[in-house]
PDB file of N, CA and C in Angstrom:
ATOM      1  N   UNK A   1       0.838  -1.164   0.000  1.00  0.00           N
ATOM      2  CA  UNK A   1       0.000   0.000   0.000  1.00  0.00           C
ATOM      3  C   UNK A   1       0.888   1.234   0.000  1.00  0.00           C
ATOM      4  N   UNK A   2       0.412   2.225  -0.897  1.00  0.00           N
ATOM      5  CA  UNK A   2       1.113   3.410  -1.177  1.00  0.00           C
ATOM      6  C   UNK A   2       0.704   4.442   0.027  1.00  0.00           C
ATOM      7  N   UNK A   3       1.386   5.266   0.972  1.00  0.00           N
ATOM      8  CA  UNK A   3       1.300   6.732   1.322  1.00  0.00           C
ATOM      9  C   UNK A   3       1.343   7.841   0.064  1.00  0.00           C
ATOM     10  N   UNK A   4       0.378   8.147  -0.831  1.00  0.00           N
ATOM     11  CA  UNK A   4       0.832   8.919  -1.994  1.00  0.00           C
ATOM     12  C   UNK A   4      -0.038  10.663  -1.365  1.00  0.00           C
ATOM     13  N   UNK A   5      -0.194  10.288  -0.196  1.00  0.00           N
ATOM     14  CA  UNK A   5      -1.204  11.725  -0.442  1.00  0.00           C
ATOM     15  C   UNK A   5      -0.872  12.845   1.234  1.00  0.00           C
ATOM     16  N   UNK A   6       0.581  12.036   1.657  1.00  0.00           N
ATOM     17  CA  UNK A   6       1.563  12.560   2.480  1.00  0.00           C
ATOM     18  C   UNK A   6       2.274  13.674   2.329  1.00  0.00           C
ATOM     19  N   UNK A   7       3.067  13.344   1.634  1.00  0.00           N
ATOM     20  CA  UNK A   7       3.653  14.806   0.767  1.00  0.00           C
ATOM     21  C   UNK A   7       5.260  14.767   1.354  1.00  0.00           C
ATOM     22  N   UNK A   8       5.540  13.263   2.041  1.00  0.00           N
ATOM     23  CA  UNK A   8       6.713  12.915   2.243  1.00  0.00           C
ATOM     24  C   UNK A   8       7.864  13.141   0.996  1.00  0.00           C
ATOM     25  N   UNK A   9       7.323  12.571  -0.270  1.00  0.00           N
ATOM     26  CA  UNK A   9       8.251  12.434  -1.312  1.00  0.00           C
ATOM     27  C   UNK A   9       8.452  13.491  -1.913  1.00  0.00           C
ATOM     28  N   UNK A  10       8.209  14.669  -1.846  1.00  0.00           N
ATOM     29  CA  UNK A  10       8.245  16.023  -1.902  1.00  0.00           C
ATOM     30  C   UNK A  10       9.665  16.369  -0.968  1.00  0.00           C
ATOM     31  N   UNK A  11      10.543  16.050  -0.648  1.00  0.00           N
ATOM     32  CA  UNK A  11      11.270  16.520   0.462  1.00  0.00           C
ATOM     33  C   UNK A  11      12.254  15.996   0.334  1.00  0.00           C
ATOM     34  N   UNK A  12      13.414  17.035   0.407  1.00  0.00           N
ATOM     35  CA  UNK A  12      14.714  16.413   0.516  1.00  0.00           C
ATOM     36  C   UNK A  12      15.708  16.522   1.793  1.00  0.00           C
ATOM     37  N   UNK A  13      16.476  15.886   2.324  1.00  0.00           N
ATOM     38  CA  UNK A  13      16.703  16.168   3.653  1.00  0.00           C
ATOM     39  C   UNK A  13      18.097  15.043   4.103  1.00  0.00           C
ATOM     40  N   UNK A  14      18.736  16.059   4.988  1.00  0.00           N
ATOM     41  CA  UNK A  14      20.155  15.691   5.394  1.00  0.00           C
ATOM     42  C   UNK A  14      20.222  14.092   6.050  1.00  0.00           C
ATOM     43  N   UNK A  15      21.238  13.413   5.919  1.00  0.00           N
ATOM     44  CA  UNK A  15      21.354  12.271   6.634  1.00  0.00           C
ATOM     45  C   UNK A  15      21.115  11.950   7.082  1.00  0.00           C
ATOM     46  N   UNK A  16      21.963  12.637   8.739  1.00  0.00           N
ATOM     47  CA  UNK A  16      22.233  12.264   9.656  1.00  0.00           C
ATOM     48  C   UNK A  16      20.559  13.293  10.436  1.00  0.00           C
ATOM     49  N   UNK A  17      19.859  14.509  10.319  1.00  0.00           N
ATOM     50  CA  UNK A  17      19.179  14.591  10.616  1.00  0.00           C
ATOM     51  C   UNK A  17      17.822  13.739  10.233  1.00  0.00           C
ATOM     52  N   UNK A  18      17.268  12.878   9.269  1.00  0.00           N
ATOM     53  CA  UNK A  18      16.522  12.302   8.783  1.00  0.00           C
ATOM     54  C   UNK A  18      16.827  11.354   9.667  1.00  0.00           C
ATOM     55  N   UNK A  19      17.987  10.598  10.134  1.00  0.00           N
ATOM     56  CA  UNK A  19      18.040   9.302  10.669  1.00  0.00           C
ATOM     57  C   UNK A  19      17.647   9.605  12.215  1.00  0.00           C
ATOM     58  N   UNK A  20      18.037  10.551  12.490  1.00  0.00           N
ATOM     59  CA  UNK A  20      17.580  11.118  14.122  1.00  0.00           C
ATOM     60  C   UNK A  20      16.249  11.014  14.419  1.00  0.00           C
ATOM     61  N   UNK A  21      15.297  11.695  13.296  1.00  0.00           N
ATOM     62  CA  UNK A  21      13.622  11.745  13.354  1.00  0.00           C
ATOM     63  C   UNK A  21      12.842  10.805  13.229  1.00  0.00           C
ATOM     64  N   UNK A  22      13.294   9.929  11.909  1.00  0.00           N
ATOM     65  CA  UNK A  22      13.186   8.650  11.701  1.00  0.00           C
ATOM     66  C   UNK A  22      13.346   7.368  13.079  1.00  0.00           C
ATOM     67  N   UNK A  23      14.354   7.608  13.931  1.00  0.00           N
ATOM     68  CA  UNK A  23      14.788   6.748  15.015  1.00  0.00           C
ATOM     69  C   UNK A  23      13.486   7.657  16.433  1.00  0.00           C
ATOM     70  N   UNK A  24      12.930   8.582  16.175  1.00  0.00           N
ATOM     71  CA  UNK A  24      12.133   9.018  17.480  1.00  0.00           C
ATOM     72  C   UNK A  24      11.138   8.544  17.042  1.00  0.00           C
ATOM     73  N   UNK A  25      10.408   8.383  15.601  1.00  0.00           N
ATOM     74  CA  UNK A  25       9.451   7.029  15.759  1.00  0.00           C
ATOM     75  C   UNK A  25       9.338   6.293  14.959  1.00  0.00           C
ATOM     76  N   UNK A  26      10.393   5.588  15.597  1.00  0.00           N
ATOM     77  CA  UNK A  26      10.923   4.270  15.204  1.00  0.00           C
ATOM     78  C   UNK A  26      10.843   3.301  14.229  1.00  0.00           C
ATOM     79  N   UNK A  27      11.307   4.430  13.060  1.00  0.00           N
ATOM     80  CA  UNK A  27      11.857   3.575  11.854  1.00  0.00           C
ATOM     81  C   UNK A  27      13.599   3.563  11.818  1.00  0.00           C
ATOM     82  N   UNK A  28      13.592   2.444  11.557  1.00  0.00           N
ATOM     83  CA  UNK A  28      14.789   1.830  11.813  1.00  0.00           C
ATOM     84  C   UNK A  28      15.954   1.944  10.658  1.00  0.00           C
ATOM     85  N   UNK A  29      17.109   2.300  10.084  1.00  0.00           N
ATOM     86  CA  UNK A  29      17.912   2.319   8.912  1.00  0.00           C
ATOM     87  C   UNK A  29      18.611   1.060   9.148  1.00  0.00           C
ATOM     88  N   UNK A  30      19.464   0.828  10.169  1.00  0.00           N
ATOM     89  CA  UNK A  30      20.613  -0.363  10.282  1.00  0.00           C
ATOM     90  C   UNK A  30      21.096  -0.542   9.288  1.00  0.00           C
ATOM     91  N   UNK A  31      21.048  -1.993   8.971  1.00  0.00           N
ATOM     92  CA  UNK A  31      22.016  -2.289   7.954  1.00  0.00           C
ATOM     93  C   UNK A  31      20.980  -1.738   5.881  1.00  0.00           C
ATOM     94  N   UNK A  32      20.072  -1.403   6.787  1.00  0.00           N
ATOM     95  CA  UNK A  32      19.117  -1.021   5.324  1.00  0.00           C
ATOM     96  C   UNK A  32      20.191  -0.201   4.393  1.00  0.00           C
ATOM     97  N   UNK A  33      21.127  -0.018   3.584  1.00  0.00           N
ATOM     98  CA  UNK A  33      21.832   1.065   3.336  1.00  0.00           C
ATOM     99  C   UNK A  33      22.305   0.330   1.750  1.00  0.00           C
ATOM    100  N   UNK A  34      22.574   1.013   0.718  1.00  0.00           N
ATOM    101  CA  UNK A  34      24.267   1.169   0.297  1.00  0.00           C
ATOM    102  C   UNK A  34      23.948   2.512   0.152  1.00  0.00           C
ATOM    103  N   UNK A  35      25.669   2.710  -0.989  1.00  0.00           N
ATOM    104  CA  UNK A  35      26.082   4.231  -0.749  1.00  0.00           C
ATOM    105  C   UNK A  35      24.986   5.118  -1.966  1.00  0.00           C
ATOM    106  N   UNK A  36      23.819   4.788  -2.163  1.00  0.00           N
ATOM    107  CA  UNK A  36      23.025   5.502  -3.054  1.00  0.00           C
ATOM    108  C   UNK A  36      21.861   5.818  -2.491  1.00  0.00           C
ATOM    109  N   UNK A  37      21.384   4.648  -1.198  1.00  0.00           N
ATOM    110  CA  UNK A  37      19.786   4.647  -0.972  1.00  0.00           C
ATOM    111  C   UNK A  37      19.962   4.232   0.124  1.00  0.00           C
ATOM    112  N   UNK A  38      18.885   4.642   0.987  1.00  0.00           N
ATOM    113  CA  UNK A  38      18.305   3.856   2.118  1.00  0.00           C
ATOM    114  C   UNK A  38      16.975   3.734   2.562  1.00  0.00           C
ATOM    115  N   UNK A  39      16.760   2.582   3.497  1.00  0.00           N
ATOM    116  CA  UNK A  39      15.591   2.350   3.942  1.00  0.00           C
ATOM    117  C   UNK A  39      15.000   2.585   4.880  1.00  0.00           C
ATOM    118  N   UNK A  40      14.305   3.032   5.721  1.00  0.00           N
ATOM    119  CA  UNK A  40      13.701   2.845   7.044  1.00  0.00           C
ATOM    120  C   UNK A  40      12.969   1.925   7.280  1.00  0.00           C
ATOM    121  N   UNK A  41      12.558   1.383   7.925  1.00  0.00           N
ATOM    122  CA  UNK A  41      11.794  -0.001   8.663  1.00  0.00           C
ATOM    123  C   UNK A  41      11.007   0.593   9.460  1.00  0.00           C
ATOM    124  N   UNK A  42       9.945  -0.204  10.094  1.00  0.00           N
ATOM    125  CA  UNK A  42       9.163   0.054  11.643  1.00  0.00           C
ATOM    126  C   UNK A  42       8.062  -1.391  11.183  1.00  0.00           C
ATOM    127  N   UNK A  43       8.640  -1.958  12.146  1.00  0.00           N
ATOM    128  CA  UNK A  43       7.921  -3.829  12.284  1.00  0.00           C
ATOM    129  C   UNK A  43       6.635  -3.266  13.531  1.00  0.00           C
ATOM    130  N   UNK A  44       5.246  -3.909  12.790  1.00  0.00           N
ATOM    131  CA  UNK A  44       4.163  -4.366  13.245  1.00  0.00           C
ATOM    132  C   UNK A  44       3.789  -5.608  13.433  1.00  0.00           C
ATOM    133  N   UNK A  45       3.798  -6.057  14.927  1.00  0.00           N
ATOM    134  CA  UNK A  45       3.571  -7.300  14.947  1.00  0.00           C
ATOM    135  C   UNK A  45       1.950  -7.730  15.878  1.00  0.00           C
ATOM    136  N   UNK A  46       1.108  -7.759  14.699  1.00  0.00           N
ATOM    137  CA  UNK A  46      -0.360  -8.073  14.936  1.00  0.00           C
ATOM    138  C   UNK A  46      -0.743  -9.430  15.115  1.00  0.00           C
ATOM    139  N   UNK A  47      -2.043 -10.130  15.581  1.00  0.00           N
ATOM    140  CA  UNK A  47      -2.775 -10.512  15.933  1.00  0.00           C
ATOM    141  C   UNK A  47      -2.672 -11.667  14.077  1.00  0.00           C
ATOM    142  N   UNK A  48      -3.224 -10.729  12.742  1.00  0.00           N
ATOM    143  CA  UNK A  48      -3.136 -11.631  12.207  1.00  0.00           C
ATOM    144  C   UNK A  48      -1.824 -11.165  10.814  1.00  0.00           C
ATOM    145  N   UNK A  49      -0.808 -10.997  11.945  1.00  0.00           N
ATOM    146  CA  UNK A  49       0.332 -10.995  10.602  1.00  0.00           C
ATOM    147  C   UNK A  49       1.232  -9.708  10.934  1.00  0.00           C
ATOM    148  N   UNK A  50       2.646  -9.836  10.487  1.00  0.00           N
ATOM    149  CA  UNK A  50       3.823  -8.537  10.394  1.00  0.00           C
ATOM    150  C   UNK A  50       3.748  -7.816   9.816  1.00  0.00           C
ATOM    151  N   UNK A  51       3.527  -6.747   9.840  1.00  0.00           N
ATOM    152  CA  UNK A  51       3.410  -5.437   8.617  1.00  0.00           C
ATOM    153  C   UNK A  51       4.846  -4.625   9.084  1.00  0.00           C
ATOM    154  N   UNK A  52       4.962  -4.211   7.565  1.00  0.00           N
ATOM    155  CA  UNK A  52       6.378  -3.344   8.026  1.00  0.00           C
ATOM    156  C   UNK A  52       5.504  -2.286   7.039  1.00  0.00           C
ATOM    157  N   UNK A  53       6.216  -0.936   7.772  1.00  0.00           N
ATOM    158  CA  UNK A  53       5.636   0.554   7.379  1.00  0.00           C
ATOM    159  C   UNK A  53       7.387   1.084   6.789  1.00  0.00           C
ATOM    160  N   UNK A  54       7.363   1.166   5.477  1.00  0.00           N
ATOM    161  CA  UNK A  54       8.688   1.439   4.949  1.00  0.00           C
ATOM    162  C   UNK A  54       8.921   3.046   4.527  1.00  0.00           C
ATOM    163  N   UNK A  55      10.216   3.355   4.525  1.00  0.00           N
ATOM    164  CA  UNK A  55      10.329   4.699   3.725  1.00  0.00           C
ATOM    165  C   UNK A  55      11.380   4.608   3.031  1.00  0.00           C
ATOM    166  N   UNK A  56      11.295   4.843   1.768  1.00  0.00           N
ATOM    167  CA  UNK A  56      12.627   4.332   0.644  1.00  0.00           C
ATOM    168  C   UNK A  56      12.968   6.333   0.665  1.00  0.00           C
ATOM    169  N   UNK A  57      14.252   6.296   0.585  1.00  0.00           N
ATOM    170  CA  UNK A  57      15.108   7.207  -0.250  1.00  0.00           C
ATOM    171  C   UNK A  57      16.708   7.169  -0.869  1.00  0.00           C
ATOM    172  N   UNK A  58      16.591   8.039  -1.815  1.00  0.00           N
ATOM    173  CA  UNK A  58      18.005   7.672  -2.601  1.00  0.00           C
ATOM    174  C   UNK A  58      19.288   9.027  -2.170  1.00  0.00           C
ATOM    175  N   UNK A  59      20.066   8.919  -2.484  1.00  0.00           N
ATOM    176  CA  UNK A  59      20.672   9.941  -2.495  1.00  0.00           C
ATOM    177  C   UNK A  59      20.970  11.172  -3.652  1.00  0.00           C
ATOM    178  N   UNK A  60      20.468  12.181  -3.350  1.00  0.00           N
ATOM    179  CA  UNK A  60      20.078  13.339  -4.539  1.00  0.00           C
ATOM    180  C   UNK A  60      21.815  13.869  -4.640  1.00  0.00           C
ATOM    181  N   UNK A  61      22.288  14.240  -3.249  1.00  0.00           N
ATOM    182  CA  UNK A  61      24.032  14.417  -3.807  1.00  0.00           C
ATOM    183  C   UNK A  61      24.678  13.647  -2.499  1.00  0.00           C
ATOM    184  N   UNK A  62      25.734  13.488  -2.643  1.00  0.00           N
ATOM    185  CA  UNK A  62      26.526  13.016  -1.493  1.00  0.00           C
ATOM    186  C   UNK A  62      26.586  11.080  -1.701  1.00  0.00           C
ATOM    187  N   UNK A  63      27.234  10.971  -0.251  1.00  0.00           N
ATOM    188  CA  UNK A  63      27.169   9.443  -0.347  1.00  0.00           C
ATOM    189  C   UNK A  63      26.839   9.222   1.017  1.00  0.00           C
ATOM    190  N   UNK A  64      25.472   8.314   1.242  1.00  0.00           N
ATOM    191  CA  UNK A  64      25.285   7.473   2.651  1.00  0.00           C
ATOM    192  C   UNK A  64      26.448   7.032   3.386  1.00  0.00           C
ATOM    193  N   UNK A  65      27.500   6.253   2.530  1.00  0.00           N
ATOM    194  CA  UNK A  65      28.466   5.484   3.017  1.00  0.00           C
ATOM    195  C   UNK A  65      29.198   6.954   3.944  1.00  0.00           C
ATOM    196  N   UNK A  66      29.435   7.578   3.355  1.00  0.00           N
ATOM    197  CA  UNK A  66      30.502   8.624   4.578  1.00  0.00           C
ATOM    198  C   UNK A  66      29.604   9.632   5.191  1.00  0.00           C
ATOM    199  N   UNK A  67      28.293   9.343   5.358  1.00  0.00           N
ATOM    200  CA  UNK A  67      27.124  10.006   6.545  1.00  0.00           C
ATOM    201  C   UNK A  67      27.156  11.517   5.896  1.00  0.00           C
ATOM    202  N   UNK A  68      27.195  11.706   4.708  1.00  0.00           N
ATOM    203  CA  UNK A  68      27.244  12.887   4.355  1.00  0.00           C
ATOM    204  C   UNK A  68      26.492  12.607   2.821  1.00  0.00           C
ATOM    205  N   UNK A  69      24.859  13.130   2.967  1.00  0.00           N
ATOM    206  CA  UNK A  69      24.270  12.673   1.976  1.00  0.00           C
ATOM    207  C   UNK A  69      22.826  13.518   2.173  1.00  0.00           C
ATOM    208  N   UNK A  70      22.467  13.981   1.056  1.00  0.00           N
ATOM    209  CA  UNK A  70      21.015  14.938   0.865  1.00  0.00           C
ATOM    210  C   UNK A  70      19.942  13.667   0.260  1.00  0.00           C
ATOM    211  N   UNK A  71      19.111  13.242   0.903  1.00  0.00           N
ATOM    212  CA  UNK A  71      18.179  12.236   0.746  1.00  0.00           C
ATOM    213  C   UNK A  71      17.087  12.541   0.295  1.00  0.00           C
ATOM    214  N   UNK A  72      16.672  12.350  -0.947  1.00  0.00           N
ATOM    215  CA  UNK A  72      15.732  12.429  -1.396  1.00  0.00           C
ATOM    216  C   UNK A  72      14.647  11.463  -1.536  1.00  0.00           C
ATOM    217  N   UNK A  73      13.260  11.510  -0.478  1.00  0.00           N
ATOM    218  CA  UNK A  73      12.659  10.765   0.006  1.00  0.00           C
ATOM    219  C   UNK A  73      11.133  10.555  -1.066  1.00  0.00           C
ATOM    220  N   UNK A  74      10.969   8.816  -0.638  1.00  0.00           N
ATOM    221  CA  UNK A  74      10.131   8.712  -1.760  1.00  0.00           C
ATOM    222  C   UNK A  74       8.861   8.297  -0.872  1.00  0.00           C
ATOM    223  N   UNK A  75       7.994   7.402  -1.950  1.00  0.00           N
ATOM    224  CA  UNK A  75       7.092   7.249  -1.290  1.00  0.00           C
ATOM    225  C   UNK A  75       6.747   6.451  -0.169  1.00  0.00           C
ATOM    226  N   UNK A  76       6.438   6.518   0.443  1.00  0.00           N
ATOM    227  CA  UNK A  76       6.148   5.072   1.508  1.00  0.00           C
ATOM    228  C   UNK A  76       5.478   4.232   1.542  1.00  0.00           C
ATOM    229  N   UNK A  77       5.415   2.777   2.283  1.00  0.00           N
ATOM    230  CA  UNK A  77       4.841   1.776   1.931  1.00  0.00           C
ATOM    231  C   UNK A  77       4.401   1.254   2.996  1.00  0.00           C
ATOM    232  N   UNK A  78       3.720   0.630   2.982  1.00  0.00           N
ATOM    233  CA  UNK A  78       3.287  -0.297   3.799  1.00  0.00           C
ATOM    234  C   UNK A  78       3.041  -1.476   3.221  1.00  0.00           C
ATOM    235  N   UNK A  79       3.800  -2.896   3.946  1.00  0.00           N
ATOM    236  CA  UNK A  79       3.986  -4.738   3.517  1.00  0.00           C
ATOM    237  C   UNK A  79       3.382  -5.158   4.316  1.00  0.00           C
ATOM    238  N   UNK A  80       2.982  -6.766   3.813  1.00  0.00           N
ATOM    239  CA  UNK A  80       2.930  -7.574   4.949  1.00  0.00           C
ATOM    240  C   UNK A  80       3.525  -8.491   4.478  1.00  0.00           C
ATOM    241  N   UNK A  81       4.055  -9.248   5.511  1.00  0.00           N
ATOM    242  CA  UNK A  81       5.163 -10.069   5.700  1.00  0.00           C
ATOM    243  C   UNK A  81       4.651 -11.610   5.502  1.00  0.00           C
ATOM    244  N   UNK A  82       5.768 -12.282   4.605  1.00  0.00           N
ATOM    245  CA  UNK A  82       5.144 -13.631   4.512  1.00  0.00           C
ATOM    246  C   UNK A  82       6.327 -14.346   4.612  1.00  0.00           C
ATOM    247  N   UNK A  83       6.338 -15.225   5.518  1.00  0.00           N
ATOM    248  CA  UNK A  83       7.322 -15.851   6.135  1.00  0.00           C
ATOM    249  C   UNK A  83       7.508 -17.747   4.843  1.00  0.00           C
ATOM    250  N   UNK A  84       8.315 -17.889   3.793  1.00  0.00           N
ATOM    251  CA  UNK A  84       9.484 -16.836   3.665  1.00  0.00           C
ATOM    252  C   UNK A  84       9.701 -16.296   2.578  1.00  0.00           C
ATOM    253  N   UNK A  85       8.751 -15.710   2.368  1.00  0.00           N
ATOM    254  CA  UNK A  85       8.708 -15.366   0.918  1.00  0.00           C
ATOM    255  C   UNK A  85       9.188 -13.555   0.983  1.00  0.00           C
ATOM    256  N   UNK A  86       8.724 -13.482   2.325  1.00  0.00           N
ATOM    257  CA  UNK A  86       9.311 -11.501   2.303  1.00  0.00           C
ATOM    258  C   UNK A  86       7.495 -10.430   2.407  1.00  0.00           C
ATOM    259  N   UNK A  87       8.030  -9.570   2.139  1.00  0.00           N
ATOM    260  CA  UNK A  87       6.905  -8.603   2.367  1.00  0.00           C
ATOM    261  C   UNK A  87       6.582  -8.200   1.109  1.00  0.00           C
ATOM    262  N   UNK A  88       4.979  -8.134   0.808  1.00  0.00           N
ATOM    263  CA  UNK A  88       3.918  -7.698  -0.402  1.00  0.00           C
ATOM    264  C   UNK A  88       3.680  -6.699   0.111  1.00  0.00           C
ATOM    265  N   UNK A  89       3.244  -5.783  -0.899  1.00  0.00           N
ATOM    266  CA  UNK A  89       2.617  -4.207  -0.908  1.00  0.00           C
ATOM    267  C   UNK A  89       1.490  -4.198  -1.658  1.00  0.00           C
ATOM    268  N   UNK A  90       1.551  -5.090  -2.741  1.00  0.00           N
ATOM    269  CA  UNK A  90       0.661  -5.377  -3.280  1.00  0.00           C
ATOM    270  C   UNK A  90      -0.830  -4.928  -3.534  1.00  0.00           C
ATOM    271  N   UNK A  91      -1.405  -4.603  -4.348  1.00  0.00           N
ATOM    272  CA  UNK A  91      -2.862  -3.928  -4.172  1.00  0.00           C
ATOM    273  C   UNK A  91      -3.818  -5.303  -3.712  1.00  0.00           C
ATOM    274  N   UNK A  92      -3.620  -6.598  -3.735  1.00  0.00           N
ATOM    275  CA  UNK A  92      -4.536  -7.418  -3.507  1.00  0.00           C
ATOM    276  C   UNK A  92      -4.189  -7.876  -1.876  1.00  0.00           C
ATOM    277  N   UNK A  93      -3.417  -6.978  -1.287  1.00  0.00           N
ATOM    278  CA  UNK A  93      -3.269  -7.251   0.374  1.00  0.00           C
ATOM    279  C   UNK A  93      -4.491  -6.200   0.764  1.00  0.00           C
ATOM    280  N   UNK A  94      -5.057  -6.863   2.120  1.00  0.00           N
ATOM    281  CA  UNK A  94      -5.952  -5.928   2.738  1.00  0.00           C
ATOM    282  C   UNK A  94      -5.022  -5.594   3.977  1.00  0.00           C
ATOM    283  N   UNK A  95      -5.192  -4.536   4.590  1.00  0.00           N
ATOM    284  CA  UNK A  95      -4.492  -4.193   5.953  1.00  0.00           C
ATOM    285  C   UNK A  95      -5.270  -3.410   6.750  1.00  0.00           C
ATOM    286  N   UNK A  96      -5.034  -3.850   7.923  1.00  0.00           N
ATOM    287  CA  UNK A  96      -6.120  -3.281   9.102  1.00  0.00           C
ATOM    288  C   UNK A  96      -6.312  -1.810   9.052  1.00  0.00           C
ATOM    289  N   UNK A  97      -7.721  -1.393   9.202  1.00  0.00           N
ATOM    290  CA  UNK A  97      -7.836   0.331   9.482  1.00  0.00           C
ATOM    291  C   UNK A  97      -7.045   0.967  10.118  1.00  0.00           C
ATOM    292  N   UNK A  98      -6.750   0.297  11.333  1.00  0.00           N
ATOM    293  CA  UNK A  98      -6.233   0.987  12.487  1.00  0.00           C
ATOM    294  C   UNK A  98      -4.791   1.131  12.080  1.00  0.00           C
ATOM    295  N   UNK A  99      -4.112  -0.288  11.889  1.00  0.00           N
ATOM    296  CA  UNK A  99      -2.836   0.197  11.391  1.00  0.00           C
ATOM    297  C   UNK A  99      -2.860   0.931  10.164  1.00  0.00           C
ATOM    298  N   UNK A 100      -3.345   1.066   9.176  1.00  0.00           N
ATOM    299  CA  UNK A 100      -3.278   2.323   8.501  1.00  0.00           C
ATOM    300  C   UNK A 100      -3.553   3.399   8.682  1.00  0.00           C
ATOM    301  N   UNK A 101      -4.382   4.071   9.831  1.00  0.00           N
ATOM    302  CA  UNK A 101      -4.203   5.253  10.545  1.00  0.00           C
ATOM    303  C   UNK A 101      -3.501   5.976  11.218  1.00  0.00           C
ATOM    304  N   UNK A 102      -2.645   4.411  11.846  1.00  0.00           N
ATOM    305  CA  UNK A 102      -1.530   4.615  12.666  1.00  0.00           C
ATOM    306  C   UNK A 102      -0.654   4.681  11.759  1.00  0.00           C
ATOM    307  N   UNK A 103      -0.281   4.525  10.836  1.00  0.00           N
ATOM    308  CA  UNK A 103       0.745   4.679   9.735  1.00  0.00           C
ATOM    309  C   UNK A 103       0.933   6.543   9.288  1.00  0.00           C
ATOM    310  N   UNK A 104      -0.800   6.260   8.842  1.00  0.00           N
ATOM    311  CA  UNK A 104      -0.798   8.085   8.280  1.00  0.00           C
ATOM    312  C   UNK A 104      -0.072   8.734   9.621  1.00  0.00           C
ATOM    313  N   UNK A 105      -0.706   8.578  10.748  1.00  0.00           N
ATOM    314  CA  UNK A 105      -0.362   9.766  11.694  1.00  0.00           C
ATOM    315  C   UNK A 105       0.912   9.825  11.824  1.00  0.00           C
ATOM    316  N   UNK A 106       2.084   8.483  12.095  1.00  0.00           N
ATOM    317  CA  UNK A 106       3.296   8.888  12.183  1.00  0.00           C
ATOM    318  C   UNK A 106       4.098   9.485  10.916  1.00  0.00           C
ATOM    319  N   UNK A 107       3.749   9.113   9.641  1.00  0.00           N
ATOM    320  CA  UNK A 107       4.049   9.816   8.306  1.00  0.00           C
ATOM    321  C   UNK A 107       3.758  11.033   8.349  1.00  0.00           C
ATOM    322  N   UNK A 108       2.688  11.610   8.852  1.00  0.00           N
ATOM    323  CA  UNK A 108       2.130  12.773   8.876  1.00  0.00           C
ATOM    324  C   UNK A 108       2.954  13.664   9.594  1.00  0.00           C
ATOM    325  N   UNK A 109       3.442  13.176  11.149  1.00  0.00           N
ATOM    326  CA  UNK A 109       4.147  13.569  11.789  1.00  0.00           C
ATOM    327  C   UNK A 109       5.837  13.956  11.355  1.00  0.00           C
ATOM    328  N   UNK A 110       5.843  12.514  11.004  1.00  0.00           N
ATOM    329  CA  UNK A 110       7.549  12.846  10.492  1.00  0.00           C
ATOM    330  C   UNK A 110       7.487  13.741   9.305  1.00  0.00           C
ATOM    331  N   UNK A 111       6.750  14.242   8.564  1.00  0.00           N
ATOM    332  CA  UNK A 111       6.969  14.878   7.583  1.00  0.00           C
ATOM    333  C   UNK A 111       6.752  16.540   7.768  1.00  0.00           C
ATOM    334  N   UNK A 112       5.800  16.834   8.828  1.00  0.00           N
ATOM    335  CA  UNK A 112       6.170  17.968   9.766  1.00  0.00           C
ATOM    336  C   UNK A 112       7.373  18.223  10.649  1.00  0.00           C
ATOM    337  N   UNK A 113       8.252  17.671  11.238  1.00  0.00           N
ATOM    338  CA  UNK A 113       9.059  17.952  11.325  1.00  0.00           C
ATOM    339  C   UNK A 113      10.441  17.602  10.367  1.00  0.00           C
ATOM    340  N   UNK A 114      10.367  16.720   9.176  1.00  0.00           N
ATOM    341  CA  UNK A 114      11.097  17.037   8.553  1.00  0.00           C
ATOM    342  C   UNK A 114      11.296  18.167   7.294  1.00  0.00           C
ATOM    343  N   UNK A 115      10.400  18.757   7.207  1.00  0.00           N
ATOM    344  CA  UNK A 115       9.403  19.873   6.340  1.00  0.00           C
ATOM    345  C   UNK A 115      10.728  21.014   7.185  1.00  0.00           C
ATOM    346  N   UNK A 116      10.752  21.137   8.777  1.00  0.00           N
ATOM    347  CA  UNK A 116      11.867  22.551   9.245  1.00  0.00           C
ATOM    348  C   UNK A 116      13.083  22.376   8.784  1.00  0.00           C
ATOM    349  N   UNK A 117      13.874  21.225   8.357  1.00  0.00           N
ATOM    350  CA  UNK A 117      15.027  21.160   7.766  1.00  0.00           C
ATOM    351  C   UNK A 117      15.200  20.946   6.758  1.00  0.00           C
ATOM    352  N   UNK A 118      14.250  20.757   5.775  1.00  0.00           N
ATOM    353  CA  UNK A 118      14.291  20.046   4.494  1.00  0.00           C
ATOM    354  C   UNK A 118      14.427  21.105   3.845  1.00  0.00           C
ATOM    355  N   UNK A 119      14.935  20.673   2.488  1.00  0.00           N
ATOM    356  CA  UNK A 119      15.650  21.502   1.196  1.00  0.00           C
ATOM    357  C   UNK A 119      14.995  21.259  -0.016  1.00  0.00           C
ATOM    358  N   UNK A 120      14.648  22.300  -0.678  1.00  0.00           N
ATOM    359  CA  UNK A 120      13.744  22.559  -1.804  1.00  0.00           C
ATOM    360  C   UNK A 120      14.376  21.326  -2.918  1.00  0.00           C
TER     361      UNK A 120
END
């Protein structure tokens, strides 16, 4: 499932501050990385199944690898997890209301405060 009506992917934004905001609610980078793109994570673990709430971005200049990189952020996603096949986004997945509310609001959120540092 797409976040297309966020206004996340509109935004470009520093590294090491993106990874700070990203880590206060708790999407995760770790080893998500090379030196062009990265990922954020945040694992949902429900009642009937894992959903991960993703945020892809690439690098517009710089390089991830030496923490010095202008990230240009795309759209976000939301999977569910199929053990072991990996995570679908798929339009023929259904996903709970609630966790998709709870999705908008923290997207919503992180994109207000990444909106004060972000670069045209």
């Amino acid at each position: 499932m797409k976040f297309e009506n966020i206004g996340l992917d509109q935004l470009k934004a520093d590294l090491s501050r993106l990874d700070e905001v990203m880590l206060s609610y708790g999407l995760v980078r770790e080893g998500q990385w090379d030196y062009e793109r990265v990922t954020y994570d945040r694992k949902f673990e429900l009642k009937d199944g894992v959903y991960y709430l993703r945020v892809f971005g690439y690098a517009a200049e710089g390089d991830v690898g030496a923490h010095k990189a202008l990230i240009q952020i795309m759209t976000p996603l939301l999977g569910k997890h199929y053990y072991p096949h990996g995570v679908e986004y798929g339009e023929g997945e259904s996903f709970p209301k609630s966790l998709v509310s709870q999705c908008e609001k923290i997207l919503t959120d992180i994109k207000n405060e990444v909106e004060k540092f972000a670069q045209a």
